[in-house]
N, C-alpha and C. Protein backbone atom coordinates (compact mmCIF):
# COMPACT_ATOMS: atom_id res chain seq x y z
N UNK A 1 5.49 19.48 -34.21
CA UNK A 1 5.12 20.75 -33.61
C UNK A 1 4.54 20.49 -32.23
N UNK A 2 4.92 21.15 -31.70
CA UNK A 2 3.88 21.10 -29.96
C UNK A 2 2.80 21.58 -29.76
N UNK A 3 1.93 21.38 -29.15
CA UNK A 3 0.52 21.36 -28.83
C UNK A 3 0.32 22.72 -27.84
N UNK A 4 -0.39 23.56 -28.05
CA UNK A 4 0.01 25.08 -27.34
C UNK A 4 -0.77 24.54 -26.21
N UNK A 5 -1.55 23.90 -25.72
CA UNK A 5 -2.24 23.26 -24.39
C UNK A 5 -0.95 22.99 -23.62
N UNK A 6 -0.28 21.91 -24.40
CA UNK A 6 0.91 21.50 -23.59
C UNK A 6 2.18 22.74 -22.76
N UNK A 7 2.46 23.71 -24.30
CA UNK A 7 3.14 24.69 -23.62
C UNK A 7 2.84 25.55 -22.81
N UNK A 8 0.97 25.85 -22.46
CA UNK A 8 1.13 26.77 -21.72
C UNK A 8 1.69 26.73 -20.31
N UNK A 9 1.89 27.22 -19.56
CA UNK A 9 2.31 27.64 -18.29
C UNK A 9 1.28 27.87 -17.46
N UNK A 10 0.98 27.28 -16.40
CA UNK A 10 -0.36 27.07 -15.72
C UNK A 10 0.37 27.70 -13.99
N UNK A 11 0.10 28.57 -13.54
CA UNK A 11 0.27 28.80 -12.74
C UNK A 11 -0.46 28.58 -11.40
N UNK A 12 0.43 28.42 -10.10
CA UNK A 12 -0.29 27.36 -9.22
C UNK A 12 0.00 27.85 -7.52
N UNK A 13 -0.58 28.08 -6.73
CA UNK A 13 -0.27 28.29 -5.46
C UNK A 13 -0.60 27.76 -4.73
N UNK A 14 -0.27 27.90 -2.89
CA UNK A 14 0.08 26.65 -1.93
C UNK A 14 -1.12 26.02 -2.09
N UNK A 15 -2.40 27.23 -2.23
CA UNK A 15 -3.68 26.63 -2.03
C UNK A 15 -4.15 25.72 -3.11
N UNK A 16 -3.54 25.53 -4.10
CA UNK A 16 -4.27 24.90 -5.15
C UNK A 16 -4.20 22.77 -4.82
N UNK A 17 -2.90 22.76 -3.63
CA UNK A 17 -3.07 21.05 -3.29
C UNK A 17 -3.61 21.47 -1.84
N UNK A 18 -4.08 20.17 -2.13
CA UNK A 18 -4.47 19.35 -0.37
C UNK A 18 -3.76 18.81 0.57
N UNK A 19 -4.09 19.58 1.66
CA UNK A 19 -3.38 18.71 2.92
C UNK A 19 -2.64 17.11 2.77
N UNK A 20 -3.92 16.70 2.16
CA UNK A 20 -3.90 15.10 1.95
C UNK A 20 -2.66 14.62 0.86
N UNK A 21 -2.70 15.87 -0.24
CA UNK A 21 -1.49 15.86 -1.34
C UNK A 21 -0.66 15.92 -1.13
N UNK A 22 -0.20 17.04 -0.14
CA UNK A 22 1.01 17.25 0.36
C UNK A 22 1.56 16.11 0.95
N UNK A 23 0.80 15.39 2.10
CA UNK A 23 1.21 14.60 2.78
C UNK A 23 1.72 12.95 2.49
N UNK A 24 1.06 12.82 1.51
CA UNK A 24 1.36 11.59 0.58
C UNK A 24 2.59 11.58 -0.52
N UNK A 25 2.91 12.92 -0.60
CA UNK A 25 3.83 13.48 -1.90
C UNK A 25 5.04 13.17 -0.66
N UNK A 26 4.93 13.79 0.32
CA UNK A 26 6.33 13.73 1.56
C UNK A 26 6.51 12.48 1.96
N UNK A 27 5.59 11.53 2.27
CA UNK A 27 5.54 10.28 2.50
C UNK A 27 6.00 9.35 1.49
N UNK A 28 6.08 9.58 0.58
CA UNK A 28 6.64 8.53 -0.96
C UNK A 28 8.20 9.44 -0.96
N UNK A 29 8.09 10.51 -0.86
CA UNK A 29 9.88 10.80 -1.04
C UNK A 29 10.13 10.01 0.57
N UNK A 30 9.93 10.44 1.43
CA UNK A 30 10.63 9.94 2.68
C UNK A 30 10.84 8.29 2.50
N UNK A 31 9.80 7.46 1.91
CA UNK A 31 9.72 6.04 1.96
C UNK A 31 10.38 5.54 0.62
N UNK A 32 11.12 6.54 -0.45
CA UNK A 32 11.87 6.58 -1.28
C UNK A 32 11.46 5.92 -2.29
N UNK A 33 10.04 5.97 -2.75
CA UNK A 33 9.39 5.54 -3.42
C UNK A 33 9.34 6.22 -4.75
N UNK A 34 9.63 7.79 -4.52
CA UNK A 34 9.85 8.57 -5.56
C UNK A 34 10.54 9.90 -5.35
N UNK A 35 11.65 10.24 -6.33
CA UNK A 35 12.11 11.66 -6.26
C UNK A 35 11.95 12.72 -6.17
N UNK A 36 12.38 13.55 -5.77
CA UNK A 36 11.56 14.74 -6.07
C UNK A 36 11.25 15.06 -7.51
N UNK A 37 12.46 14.94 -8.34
CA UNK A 37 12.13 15.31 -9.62
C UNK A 37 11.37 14.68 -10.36
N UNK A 38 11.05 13.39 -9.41
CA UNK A 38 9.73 12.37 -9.81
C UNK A 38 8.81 12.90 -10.17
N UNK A 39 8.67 13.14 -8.56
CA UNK A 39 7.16 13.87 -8.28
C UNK A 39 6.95 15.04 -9.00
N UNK A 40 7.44 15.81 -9.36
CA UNK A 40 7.91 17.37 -10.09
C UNK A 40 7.38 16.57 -11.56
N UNK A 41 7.74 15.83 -12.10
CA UNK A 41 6.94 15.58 -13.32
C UNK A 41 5.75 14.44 -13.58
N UNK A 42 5.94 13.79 -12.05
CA UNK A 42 4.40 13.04 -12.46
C UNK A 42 3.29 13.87 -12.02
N UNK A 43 3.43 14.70 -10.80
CA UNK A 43 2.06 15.56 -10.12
C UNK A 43 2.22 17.14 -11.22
N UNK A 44 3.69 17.34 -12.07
CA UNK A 44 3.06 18.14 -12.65
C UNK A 44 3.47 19.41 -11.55
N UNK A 45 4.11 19.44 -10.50
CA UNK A 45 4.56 20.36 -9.88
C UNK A 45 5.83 21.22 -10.15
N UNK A 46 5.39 22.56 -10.17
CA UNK A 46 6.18 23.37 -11.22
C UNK A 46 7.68 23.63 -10.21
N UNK A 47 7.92 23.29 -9.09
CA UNK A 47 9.10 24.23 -8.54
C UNK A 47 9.54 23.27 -7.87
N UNK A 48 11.05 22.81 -7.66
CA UNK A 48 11.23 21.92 -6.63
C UNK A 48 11.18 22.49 -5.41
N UNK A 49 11.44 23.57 -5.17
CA UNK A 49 10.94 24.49 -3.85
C UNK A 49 10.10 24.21 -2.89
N UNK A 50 8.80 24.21 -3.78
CA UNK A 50 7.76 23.43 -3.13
C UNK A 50 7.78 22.26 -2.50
N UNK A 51 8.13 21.54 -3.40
CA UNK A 51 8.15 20.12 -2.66
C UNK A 51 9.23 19.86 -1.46
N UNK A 52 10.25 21.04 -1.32
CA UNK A 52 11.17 20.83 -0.98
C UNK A 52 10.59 21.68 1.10
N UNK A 53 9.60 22.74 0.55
CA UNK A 53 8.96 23.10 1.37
C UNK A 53 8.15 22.13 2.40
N UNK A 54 7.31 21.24 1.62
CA UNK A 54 6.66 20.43 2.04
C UNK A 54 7.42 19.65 2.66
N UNK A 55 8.53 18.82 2.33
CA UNK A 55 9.12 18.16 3.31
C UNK A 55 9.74 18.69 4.60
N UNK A 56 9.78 20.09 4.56
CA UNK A 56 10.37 20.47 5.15
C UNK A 56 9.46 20.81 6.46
N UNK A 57 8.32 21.20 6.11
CA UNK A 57 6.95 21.41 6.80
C UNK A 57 6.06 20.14 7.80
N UNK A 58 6.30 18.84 6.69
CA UNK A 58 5.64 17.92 7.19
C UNK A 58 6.72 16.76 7.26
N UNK A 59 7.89 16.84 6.34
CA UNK A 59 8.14 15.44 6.74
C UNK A 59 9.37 15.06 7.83
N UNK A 60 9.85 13.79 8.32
CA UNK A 60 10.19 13.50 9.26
C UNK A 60 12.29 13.78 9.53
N UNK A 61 12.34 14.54 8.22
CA UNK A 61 13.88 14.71 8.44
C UNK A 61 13.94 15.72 9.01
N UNK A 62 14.97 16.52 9.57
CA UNK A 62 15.73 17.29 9.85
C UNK A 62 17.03 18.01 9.10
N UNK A 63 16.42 18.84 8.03
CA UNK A 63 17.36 19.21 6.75
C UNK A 63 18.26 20.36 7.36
N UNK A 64 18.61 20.24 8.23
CA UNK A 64 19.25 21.20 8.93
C UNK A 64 20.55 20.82 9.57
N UNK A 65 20.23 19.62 10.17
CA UNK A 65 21.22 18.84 10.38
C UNK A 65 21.77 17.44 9.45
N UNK A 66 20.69 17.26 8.76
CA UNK A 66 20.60 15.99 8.05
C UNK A 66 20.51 14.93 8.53
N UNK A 67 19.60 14.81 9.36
CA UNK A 67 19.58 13.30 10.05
C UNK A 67 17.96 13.59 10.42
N UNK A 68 17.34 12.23 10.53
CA UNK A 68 16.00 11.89 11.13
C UNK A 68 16.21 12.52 12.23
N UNK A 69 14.58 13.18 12.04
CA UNK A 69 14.15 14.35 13.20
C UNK A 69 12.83 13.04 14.19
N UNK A 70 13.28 13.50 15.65
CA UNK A 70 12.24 13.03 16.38
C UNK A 70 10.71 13.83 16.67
N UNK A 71 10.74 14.65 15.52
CA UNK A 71 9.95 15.41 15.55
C UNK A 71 8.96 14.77 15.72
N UNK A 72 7.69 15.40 16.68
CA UNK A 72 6.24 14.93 16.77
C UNK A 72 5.66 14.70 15.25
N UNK A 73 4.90 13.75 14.91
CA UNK A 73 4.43 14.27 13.41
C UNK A 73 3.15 14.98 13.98
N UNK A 74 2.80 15.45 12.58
CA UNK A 74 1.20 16.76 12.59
C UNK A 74 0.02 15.56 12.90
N UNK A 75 -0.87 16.30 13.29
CA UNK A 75 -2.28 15.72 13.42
C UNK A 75 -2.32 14.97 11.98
N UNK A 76 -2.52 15.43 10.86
CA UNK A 76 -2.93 15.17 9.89
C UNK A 76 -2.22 13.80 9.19
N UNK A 77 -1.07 13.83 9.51
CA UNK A 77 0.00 13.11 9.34
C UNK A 77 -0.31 11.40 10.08
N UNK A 78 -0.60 11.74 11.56
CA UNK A 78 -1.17 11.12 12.40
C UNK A 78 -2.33 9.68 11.79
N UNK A 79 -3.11 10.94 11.36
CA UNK A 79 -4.36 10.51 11.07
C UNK A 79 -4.38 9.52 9.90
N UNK A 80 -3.57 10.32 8.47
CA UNK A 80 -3.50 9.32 7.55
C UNK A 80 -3.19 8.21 8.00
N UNK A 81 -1.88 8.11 8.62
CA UNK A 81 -1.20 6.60 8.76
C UNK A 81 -1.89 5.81 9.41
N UNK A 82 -2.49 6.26 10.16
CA UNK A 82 -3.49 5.19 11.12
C UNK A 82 -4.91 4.88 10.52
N UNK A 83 -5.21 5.38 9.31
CA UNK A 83 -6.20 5.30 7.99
C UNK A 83 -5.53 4.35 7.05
N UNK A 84 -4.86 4.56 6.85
CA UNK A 84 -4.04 3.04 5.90
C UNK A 84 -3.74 1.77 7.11
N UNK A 85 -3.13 1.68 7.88
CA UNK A 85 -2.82 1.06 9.04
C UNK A 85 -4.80 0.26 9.13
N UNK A 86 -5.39 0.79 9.44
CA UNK A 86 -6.90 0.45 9.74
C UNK A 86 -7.18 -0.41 7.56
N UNK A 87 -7.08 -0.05 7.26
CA UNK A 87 -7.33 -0.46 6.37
C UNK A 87 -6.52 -1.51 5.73
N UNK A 88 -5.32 -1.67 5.99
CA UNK A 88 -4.77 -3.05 6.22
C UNK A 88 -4.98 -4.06 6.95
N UNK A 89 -5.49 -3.57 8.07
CA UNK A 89 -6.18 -4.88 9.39
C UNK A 89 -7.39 -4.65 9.21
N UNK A 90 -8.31 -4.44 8.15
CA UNK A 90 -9.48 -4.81 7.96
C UNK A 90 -9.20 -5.45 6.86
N UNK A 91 -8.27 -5.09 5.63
CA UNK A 91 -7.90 -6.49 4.51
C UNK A 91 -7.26 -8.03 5.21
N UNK A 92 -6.78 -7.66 6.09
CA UNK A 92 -6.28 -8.91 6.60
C UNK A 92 -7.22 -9.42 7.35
N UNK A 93 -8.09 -8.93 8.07
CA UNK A 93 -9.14 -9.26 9.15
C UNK A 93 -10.13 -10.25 7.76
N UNK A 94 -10.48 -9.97 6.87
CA UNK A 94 -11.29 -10.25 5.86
C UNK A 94 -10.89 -11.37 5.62
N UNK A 95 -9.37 -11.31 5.15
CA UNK A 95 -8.87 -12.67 4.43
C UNK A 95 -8.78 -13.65 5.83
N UNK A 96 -8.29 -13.47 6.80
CA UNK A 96 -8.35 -14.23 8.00
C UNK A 96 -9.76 -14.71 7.92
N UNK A 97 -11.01 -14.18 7.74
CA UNK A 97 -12.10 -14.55 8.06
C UNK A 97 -12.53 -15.45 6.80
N UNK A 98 -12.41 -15.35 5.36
CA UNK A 98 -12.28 -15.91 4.81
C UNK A 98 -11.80 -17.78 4.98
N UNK A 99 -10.60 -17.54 5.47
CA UNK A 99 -9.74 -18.84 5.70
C UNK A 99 -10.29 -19.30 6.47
N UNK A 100 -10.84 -18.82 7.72
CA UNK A 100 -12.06 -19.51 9.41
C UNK A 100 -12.77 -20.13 8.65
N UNK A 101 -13.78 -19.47 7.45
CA UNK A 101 -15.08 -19.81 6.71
C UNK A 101 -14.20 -21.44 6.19
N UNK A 102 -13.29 -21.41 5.50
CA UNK A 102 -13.31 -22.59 4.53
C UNK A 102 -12.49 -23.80 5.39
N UNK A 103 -11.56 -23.24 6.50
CA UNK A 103 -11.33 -24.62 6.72
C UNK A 103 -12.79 -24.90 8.26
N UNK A 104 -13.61 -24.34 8.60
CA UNK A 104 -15.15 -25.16 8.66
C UNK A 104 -15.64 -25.69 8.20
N UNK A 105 -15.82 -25.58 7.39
CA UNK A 105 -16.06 -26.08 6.14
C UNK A 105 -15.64 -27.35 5.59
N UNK A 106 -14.41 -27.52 5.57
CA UNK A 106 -13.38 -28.16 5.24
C UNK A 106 -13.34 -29.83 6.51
N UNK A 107 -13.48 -29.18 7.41
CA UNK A 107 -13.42 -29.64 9.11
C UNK A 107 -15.04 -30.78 8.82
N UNK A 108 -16.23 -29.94 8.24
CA UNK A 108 -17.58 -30.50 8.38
C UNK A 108 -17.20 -31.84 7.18
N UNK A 109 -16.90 -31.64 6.14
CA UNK A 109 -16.76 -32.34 5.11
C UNK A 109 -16.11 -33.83 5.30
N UNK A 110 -14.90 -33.32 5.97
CA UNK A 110 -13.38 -34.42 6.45
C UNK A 110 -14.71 -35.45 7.62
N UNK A 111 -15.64 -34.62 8.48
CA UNK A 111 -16.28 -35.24 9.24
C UNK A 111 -17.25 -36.19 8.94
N UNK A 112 -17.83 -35.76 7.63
CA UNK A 112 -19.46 -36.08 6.98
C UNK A 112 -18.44 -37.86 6.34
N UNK A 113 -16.67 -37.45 5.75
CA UNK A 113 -16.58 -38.74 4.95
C UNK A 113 -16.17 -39.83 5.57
N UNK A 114 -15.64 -39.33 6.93
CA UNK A 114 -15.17 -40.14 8.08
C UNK A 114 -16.53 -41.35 8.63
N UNK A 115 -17.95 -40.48 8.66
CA UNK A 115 -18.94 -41.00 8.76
C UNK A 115 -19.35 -41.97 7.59
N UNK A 116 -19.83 -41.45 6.48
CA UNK A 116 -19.74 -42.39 5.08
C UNK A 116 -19.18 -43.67 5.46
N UNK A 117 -17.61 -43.09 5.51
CA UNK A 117 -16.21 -44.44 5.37
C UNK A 117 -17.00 -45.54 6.45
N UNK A 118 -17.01 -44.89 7.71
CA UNK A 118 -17.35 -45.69 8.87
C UNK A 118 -18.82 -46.74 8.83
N UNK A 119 -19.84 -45.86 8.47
CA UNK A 119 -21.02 -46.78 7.95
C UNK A 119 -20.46 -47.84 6.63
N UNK A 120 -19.67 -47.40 5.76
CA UNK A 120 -19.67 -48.14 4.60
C UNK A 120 -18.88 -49.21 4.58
N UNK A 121 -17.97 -49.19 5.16
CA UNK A 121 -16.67 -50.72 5.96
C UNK A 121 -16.85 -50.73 6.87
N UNK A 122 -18.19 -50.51 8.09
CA UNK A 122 -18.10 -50.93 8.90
C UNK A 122 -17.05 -50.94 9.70
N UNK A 123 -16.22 -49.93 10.27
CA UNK A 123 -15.10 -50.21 10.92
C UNK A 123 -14.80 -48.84 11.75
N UNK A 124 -13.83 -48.76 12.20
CA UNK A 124 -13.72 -47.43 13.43
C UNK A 124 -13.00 -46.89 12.76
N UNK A 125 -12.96 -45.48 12.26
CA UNK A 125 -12.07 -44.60 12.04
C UNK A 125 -11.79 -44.02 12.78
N UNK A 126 -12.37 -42.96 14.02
CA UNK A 126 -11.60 -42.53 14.65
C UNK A 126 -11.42 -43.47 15.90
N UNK A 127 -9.98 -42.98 16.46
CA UNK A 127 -9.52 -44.01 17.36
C UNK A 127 -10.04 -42.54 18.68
N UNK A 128 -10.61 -44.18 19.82
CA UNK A 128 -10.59 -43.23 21.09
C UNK A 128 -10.76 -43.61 22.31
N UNK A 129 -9.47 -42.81 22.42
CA UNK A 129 -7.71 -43.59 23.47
C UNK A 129 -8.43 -43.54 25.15
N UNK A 130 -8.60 -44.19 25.51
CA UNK A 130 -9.04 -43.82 27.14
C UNK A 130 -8.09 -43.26 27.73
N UNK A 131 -8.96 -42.29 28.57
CA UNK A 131 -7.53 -41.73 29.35
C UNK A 131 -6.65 -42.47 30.81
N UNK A 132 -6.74 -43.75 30.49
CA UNK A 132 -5.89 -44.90 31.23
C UNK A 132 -4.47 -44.80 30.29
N UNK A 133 -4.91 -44.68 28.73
CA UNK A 133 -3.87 -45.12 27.68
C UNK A 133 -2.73 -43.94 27.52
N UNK A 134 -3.49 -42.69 27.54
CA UNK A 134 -2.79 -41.62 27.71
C UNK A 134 -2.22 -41.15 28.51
N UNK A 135 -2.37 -41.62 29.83
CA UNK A 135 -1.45 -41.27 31.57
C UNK A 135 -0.19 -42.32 30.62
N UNK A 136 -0.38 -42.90 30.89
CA UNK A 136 0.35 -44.07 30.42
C UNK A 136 1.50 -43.71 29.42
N UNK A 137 1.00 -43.61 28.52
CA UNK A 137 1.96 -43.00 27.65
C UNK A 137 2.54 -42.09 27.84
N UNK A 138 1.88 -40.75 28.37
CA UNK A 138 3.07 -39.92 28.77
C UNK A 138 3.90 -40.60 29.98
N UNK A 139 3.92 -41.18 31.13
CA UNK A 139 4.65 -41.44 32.20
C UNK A 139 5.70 -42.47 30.99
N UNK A 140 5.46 -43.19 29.90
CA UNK A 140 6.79 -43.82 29.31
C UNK A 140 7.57 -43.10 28.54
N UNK A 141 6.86 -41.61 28.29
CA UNK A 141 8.09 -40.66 27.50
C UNK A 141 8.28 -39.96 28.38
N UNK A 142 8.01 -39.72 29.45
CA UNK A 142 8.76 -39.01 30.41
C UNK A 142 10.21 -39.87 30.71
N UNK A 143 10.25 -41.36 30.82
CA UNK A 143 10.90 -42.50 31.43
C UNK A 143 12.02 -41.62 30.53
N UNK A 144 12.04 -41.94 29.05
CA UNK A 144 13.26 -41.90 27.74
C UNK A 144 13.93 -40.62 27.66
């Protein structure tokens, strides 16, 4: 038997989504992430009309001719993308900063055993080339 919650019929107008809804719903069909009839049963949106409105309102085709519109996008439109956009180069900015942190780190350590090694065999680990040795060498790979 079905659940009378489930069958009722919930009626819904433009005002009941958000700018922000709309614009993310047009953005996943345009980036073909999902169908309309997707979206129509995952958001639960009763009309393909609507959605069909919305793209038509905000997103970047031209259903008239059928081809990508050079249309300006909306402020709002604008705004999101450059809100995700910012929020990707602050995840990457993070992990970049992350990676600085450990190979310092990494750099101090390689340095501290180089020292160890060097006190402990007594001997030179790093080599360091006068710059007599290095003119030098490049003027014989220039020669070849």
């Amino acid at each position: 038997m079905e659940n009378p919650q489930e069958s009722r019929y919930l009626k819904r107008t433009q005002k009941d989504y958000t700018m922000s809804f709309k614009l993310q719903i047009v953005q996943d069909i345009e980036q073909g992430k999902m169908s309309i009839s997707q979206v129509k049963k995952v958001y639960g949106i009763q009309s393909r009309s609507t959605i069909v409105q919305w793209l038509r309102k905000f997103g970047n085709f031209d259903w008239d001719n059928q081809t990508p519109s050079n249309m300006p996008k909306s402020p709002e439109q604008k705004i999101m993308e450059l809100e995700a956009q910012v929020m990707l180069l602050e995840k990457q900015k993070a992990l970049l900063e992350r990676e600085a942190y450990v190979s310092d780190k990494k750099a101090i350590i390689f340095d501290m055993m180089i020292d160890i090694a060097e006190k402990e065999y007594q001997i030179d680990i790093r080599k360091n080339s006068s710059p007599e040795q290095s003119t030098n060498s490049n003027k014989s790979n220039k020669k070849q």
